[in-house]
C-alpha atoms as a PDB file:
ATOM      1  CA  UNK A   1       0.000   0.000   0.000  1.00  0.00           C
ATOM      2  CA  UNK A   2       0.905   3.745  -0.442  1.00  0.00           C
ATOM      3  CA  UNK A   3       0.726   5.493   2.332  1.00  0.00           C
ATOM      4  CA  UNK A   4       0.770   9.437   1.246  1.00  0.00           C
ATOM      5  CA  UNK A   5       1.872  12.545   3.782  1.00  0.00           C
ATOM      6  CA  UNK A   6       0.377  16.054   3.924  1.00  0.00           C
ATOM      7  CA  UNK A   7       1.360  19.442   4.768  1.00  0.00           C
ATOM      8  CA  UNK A   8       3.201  20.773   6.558  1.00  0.00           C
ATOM      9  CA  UNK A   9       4.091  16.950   7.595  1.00  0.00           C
ATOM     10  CA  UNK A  10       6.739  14.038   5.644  1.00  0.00           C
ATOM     11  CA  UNK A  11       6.728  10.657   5.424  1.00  0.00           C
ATOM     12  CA  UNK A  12       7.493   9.699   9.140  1.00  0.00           C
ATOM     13  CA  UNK A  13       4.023  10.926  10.060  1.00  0.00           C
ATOM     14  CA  UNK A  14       3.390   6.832   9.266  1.00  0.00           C
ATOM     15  CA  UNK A  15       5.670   5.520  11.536  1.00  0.00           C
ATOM     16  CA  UNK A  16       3.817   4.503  14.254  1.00  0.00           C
ATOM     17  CA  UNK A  17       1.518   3.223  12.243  1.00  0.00           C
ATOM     18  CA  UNK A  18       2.717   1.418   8.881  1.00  0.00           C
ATOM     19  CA  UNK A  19       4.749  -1.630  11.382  1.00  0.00           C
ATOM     20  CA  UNK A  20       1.541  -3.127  12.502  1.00  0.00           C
ATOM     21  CA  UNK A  21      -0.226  -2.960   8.905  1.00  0.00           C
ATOM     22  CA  UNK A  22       3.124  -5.063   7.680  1.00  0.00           C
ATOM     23  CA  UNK A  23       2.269  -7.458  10.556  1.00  0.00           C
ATOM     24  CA  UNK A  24      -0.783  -7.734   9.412  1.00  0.00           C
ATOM     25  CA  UNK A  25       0.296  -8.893   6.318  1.00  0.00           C
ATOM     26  CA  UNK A  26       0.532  -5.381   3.927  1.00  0.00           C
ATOM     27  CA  UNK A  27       4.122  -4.369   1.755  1.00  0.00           C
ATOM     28  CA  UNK A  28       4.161  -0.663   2.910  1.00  0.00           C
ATOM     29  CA  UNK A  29       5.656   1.947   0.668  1.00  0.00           C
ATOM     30  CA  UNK A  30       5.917   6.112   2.283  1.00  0.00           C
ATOM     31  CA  UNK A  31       7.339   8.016   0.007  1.00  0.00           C
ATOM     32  CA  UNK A  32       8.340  11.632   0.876  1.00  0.00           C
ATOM     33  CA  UNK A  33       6.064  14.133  -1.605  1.00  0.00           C
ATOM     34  CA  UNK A  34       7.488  16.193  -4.495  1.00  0.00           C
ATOM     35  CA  UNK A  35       9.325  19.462  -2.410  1.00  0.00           C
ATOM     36  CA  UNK A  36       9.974  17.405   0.426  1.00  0.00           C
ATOM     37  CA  UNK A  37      13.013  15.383   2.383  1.00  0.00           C
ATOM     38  CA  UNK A  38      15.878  14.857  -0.114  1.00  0.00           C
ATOM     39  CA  UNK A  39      13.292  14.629  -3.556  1.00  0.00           C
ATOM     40  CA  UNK A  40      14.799  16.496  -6.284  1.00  0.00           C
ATOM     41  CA  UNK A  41      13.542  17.526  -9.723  1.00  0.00           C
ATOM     42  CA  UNK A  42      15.505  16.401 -12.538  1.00  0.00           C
ATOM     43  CA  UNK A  43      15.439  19.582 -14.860  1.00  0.00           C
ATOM     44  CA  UNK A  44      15.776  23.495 -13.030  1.00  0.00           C
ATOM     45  CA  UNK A  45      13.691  24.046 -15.998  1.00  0.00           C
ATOM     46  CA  UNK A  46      10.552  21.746 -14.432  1.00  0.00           C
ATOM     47  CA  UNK A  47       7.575  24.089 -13.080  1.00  0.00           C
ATOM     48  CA  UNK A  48       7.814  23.435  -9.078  1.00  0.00           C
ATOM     49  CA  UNK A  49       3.688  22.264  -9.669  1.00  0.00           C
ATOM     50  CA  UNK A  50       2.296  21.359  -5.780  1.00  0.00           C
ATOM     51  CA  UNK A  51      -0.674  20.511  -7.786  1.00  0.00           C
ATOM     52  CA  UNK A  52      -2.661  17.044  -6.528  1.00  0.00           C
ATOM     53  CA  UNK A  53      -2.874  16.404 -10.278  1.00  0.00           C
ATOM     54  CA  UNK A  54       1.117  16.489 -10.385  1.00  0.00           C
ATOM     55  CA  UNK A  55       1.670  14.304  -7.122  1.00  0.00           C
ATOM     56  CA  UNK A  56      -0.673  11.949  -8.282  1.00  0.00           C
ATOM     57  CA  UNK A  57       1.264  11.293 -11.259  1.00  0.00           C
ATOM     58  CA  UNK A  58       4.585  11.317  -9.255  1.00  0.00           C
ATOM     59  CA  UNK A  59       2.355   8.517  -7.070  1.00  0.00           C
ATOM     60  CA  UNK A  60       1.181   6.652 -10.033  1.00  0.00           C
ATOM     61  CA  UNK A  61       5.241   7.136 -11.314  1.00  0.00           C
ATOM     62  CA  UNK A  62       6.268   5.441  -8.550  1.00  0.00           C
ATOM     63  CA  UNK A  63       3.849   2.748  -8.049  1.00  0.00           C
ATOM     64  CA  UNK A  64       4.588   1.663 -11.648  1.00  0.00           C
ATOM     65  CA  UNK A  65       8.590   1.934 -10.969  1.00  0.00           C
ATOM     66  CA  UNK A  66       8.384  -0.344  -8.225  1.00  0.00           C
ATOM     67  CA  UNK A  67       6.072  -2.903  -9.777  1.00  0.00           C
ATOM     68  CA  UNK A  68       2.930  -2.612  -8.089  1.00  0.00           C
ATOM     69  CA  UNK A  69       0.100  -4.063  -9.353  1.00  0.00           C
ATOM     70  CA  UNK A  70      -2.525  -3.963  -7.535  1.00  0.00           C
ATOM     71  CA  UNK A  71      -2.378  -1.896  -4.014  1.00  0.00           C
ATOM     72  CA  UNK A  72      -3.926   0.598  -1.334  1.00  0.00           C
ATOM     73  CA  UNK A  73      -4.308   4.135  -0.731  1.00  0.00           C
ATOM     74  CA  UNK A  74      -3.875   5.966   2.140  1.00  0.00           C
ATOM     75  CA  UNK A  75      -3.615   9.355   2.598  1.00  0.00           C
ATOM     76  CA  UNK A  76      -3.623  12.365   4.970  1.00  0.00           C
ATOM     77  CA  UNK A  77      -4.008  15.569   4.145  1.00  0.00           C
ATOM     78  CA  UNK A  78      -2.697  16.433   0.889  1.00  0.00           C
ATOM     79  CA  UNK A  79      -1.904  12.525   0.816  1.00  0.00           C
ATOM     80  CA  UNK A  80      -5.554  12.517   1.031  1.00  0.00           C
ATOM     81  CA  UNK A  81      -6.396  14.667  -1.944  1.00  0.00           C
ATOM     82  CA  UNK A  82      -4.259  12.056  -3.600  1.00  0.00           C
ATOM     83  CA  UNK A  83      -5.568   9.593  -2.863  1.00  0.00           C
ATOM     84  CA  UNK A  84      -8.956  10.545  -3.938  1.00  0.00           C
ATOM     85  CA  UNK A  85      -8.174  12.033  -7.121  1.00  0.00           C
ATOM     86  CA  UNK A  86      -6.263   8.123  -7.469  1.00  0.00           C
ATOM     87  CA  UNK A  87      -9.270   5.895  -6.462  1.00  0.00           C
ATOM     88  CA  UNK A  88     -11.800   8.479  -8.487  1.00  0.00           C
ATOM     89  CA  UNK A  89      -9.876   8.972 -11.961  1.00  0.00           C
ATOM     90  CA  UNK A  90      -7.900   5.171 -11.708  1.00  0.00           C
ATOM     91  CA  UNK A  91      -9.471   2.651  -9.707  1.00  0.00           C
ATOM     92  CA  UNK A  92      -8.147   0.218 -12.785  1.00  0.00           C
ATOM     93  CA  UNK A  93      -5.600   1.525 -15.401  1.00  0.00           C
ATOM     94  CA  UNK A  94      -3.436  -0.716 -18.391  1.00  0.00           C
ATOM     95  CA  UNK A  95       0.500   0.657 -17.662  1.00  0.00           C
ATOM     96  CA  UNK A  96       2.969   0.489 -20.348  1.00  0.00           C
ATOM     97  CA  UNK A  97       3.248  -3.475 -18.408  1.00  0.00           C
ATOM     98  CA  UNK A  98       0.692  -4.569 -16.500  1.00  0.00           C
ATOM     99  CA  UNK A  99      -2.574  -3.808 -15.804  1.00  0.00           C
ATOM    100  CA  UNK A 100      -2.828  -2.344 -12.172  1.00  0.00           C
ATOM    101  CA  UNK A 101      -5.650  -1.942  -9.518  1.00  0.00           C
ATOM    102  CA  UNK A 102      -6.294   0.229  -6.788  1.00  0.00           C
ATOM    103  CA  UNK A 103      -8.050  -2.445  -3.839  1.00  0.00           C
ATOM    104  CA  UNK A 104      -9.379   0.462  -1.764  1.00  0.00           C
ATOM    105  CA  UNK A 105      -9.099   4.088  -0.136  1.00  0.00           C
ATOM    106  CA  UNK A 106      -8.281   5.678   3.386  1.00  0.00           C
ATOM    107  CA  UNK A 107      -8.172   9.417   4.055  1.00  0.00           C
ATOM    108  CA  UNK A 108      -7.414  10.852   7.078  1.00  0.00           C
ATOM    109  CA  UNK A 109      -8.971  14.426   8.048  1.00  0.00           C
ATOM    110  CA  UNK A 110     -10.514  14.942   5.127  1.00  0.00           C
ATOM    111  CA  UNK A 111     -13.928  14.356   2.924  1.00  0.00           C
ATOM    112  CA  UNK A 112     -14.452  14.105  -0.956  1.00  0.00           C
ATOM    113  CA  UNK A 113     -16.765  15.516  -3.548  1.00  0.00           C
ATOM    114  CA  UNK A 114     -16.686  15.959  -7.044  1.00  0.00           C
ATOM    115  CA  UNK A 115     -16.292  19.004  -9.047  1.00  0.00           C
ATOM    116  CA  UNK A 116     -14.001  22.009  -8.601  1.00  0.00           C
ATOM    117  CA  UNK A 117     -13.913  23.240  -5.318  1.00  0.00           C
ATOM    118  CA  UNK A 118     -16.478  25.783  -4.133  1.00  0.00           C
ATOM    119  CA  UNK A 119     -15.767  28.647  -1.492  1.00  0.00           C
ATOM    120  CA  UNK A 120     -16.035  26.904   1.916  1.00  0.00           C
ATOM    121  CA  UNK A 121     -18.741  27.955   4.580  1.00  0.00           C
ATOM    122  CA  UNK A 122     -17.719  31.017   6.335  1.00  0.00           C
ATOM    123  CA  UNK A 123     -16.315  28.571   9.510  1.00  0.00           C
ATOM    124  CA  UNK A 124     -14.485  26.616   6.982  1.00  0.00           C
ATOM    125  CA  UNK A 125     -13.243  29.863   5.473  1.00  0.00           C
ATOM    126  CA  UNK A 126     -12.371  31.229   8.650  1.00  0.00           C
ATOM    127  CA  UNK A 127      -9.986  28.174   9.409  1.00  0.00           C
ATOM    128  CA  UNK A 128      -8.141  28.243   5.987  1.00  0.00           C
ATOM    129  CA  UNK A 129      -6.577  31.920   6.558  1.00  0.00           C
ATOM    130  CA  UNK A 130      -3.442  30.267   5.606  1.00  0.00           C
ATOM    131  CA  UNK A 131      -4.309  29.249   2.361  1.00  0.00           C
ATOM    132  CA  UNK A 132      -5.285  32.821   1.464  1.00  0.00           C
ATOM    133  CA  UNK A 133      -2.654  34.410   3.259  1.00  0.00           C
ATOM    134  CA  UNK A 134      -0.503  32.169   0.897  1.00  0.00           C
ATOM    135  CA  UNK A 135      -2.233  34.114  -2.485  1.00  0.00           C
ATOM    136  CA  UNK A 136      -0.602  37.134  -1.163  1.00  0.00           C
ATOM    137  CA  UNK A 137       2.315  39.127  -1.953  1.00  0.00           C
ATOM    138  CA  UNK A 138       3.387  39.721   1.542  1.00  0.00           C
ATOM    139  CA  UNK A 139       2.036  35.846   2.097  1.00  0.00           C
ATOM    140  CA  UNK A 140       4.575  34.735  -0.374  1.00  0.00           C
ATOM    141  CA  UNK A 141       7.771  36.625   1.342  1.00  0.00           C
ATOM    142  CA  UNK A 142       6.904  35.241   4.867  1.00  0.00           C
ATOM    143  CA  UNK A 143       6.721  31.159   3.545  1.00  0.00           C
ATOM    144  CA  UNK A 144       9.744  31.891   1.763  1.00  0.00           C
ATOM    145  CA  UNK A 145      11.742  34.005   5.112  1.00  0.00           C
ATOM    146  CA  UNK A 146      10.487  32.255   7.523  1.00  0.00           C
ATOM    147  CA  UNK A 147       8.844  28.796   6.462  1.00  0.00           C
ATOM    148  CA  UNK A 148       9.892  27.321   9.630  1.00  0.00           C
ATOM    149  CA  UNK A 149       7.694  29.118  12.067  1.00  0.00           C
ATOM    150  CA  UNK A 150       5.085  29.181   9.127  1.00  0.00           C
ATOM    151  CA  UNK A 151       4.627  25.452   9.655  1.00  0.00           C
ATOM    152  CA  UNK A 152       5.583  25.287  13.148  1.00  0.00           C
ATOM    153  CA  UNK A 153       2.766  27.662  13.684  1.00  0.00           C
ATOM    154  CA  UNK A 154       0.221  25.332  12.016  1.00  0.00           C
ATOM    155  CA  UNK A 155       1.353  22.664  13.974  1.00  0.00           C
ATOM    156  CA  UNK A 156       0.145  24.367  17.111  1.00  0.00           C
ATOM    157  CA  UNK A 157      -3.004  25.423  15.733  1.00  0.00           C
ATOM    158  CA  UNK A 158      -4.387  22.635  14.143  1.00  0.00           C
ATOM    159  CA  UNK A 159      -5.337  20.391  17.286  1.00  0.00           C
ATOM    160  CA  UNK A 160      -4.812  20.649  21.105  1.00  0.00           C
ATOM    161  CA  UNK A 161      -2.277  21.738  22.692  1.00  0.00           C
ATOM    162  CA  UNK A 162       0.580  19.249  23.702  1.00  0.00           C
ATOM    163  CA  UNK A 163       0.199  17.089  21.117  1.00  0.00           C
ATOM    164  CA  UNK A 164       3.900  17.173  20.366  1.00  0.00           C
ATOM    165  CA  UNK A 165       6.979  18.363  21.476  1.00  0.00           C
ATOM    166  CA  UNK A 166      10.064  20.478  20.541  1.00  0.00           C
ATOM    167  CA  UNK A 167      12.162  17.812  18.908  1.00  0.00           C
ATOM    168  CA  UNK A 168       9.239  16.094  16.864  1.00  0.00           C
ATOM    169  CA  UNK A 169       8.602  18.914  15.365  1.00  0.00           C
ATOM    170  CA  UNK A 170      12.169  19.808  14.453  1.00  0.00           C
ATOM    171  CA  UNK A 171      12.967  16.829  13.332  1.00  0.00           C
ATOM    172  CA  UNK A 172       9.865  16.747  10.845  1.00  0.00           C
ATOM    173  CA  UNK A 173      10.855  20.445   9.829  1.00  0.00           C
ATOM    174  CA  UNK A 174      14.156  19.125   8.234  1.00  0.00           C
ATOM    175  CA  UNK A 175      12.339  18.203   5.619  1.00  0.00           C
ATOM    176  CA  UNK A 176      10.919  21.754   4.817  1.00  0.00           C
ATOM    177  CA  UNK A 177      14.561  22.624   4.151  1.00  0.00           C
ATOM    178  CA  UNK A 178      14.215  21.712   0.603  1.00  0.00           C
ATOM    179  CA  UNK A 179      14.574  24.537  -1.864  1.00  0.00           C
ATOM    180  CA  UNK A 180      11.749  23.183  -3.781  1.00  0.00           C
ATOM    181  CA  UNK A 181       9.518  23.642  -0.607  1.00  0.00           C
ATOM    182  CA  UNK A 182       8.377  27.149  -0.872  1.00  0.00           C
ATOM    183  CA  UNK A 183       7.702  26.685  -4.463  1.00  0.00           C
ATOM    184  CA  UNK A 184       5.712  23.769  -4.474  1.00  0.00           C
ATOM    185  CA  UNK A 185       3.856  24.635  -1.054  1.00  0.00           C
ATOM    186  CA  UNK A 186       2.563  28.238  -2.503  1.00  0.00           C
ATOM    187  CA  UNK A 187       1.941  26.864  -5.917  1.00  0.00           C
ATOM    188  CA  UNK A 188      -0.551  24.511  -4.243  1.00  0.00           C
ATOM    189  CA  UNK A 189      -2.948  26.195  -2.052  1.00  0.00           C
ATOM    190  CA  UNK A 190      -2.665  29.474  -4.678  1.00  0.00           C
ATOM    191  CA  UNK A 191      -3.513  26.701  -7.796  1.00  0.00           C
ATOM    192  CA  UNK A 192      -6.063  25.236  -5.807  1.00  0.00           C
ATOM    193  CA  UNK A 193      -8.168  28.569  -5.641  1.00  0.00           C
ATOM    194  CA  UNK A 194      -7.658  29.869  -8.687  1.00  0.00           C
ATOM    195  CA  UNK A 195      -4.987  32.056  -8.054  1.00  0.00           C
ATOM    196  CA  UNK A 196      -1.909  30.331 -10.155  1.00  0.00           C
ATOM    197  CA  UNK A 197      -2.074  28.893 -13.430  1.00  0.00           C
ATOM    198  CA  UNK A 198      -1.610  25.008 -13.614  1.00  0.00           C
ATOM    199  CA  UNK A 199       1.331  23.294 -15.174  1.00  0.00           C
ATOM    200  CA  UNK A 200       0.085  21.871 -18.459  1.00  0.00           C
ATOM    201  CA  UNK A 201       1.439  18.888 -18.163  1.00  0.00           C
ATOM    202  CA  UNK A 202      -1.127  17.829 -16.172  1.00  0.00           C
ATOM    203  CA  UNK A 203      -4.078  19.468 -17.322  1.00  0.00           C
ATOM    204  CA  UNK A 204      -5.575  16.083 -18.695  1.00  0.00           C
ATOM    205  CA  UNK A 205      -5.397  14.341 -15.604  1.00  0.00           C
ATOM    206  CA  UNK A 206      -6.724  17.562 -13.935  1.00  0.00           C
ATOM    207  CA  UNK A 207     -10.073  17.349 -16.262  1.00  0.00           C
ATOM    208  CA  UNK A 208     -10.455  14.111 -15.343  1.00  0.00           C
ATOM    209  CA  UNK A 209     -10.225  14.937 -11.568  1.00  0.00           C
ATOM    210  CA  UNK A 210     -12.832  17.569 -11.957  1.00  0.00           C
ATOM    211  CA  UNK A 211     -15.273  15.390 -13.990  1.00  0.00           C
ATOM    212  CA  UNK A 212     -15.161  12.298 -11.998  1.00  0.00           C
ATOM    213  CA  UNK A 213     -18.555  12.176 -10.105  1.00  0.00           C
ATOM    214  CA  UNK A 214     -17.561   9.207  -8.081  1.00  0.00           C
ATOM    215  CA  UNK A 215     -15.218   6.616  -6.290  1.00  0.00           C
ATOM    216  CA  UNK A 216     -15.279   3.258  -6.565  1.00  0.00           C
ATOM    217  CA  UNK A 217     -13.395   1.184  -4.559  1.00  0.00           C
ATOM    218  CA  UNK A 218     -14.367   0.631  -0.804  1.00  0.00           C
ATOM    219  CA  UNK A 219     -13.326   4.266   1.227  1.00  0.00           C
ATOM    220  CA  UNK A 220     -12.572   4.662   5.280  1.00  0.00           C
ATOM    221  CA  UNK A 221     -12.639   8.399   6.238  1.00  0.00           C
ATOM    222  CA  UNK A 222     -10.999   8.783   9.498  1.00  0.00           C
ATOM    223  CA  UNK A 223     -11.600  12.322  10.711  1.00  0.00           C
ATOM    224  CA  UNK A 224     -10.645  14.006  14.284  1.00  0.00           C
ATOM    225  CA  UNK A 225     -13.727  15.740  16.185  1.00  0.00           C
ATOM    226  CA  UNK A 226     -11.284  18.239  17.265  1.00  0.00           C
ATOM    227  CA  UNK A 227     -10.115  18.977  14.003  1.00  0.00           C
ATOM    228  CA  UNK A 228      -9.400  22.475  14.013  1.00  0.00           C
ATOM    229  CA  UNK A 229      -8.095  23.407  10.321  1.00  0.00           C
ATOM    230  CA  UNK A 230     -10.745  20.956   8.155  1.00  0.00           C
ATOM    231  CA  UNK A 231     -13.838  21.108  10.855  1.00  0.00           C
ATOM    232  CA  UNK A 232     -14.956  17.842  10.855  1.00  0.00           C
ATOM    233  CA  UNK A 233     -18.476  18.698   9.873  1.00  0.00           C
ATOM    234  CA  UNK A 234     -16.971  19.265   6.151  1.00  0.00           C
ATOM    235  CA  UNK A 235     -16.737  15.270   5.822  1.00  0.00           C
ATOM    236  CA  UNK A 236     -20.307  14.656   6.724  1.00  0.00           C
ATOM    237  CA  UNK A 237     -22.803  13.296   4.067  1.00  0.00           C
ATOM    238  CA  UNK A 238     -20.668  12.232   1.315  1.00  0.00           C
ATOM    239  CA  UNK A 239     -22.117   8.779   1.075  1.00  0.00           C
ATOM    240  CA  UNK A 240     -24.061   9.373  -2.279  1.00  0.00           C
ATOM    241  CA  UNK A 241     -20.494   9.841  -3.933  1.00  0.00           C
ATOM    242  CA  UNK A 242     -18.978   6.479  -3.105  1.00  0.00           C
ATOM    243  CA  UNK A 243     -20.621   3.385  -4.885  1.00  0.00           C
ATOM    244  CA  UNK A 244     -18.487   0.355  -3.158  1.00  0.00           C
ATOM    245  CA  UNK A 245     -18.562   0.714   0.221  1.00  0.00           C
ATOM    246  CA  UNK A 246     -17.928   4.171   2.532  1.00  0.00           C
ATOM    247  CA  UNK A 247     -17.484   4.589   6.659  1.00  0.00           C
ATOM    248  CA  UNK A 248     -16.671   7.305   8.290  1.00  0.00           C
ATOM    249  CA  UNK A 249     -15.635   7.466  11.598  1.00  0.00           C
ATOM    250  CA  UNK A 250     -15.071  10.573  14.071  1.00  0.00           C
ATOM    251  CA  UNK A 251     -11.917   9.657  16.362  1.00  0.00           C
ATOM    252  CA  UNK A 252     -12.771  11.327  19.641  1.00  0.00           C
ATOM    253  CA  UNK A 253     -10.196  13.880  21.015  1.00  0.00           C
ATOM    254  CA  UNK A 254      -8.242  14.037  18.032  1.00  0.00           C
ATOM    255  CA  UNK A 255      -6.827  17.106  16.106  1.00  0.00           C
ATOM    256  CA  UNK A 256      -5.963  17.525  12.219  1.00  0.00           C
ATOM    257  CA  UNK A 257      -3.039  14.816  12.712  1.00  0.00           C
ATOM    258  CA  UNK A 258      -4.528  11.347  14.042  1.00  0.00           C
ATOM    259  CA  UNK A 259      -1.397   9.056  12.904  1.00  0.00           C
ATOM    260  CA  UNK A 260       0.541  11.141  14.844  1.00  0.00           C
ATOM    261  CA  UNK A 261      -1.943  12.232  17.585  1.00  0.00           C
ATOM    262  CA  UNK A 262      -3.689   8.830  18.369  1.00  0.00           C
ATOM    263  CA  UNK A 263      -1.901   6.223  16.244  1.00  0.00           C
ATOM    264  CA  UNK A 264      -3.437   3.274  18.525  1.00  0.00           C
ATOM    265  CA  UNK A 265      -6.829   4.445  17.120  1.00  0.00           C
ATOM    266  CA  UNK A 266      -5.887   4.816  13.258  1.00  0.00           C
ATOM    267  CA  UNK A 267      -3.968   1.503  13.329  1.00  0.00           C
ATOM    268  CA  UNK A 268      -7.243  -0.196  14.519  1.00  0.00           C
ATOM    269  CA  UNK A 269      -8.992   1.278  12.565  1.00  0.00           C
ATOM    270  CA  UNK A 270      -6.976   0.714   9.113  1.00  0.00           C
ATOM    271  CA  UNK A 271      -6.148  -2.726   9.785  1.00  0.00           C
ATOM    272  CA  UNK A 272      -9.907  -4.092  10.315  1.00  0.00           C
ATOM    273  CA  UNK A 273     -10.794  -2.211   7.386  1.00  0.00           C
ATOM    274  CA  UNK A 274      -7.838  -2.880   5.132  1.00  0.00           C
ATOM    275  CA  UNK A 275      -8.220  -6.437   5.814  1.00  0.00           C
ATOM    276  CA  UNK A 276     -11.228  -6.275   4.694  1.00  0.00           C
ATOM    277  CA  UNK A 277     -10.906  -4.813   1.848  1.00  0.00           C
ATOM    278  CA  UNK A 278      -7.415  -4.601   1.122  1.00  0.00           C
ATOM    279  CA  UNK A 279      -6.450  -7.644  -0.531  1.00  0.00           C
ATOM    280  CA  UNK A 280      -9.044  -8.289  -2.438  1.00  0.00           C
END
């Protein structure tokens, strides 16, 4: 399975997590998203793109360069939009060598609906001041001069307090050091709203993100109650838009980042439904 980080997070978010899905029987593969950790492009010339249409592809990429045929999903935060756009626009797909299947979806603190995305209730609104801060001038300079305390910021807003400490969070932040990191961090929230133009490279897997009307594999959305960045309300009634199975559940006490805020819970909660589901 793929298991897919957000923002402002990497791929270690997983670690208390992705040793008891490989007991359970499940090849785990965290890979650190475009911007992040030691990834590099290969051209200076390549548009720094944070859109999920682009790390899809750089998720399909890799799935196809390490052979997988048929796996699972899971995402959190942006790994989430990933995820989605995956199980909506390629629950099946023929690859240049095998044909290759996605088994099922997880997403963690966030919901799904088709279509472009529409200006979020004024709450909603309210709690993404980053993302708009981010379309601004002044927005732009402060990522790029002080990224650090940009994320580190999030970090304490987004759940309760004391959910981590100093050192986590340091060690996490090394991977914001990338140079590619501003770049690809602005270019996504300001390309999600309209405010950057896309790369065109990935404008036909973009169209078919905004026309797909549905997912079908099975879907767990695992979603903190004290989610203070996505409210949790925004996840409620999306059954209609999942045709093979959908459950979400509210994990009680729990902020914007359950694998690292309550792993115990998201572990138990993956593995009975992965099993399920998972290998089929």
């Amino acid at each position: 399975m793929l298991l897919l980080h957000g923002w402002p997070d990497d791929a270690t978010t997983f670690a208390d997590v992705a040793p008891f899905l490989q007991a359970a029987g499940f090849r785990t593969f965290a890979p650190w998203l475009r911007g992040f950790g030691k990834n590099s492009f290969h051209s200076d010339q390549t548009m720094r793109s944070g859109e999920i249409a682009a790390m899809a592809q750089d998720a399909l990429d890799f799935a196809d360069a390490i052979g997988l045929e048929r796996f699972a999903v899971v995402g959190h935060d942006w790994g989430a939009r990933i995820a989605y756009l995956l199980a909506s626009v390629f629950p099946q797909r023929i690859t240049c060598c095998f044909p290759q299947r996605i088994t099922c979806c997880a997403a963690l603190s966030l919901g799904w609906q088709p279509g472009p995305p529409s200006t979020p209730p004024l709450e909603q609104t309210k709690a993404f001041w980053y993302q708009w801060f981010m379309a601004t001038g002044r927005g732009e300079e402060f990522v790029r001069q002080h990224g650090h305390s940009f994320a580190r910021f999030q970090w304490d807003s987004w759940s309760l307090p004391g959910w981590f400490d100093d050192a986590l969070f340091e060690r996490v932040a090394r991977a914001f050091e990338n140079p590619d990191w501003p770049d690809v961090t602005l270019h996504s929230y300001r390309v999600r709203w309209g405010e950057a133009d896309p790369d065109p490279r990935y404008a036909e897997l973009a169209r078919k993100q905004i026309e797909a009307e549905a997912i079908s594999v099975p879907t767990l959305v695992l979603h903190g109650d004290d989610d203070r960045v996505v409210l949790p309300d925004s996840s409620e009634g999306k059954e209609p838009y999942f045709t093979a199975g959908y459950e979400r559940v509210l994990l009680p006490g729990v902020g914007h980042c359950p694998t690292r805020e309550a792993p115990g819970q998201v572990r138990e909660r993956l593995e009975r439904f992965l099993v399920g589901f998972g290998r089929q």
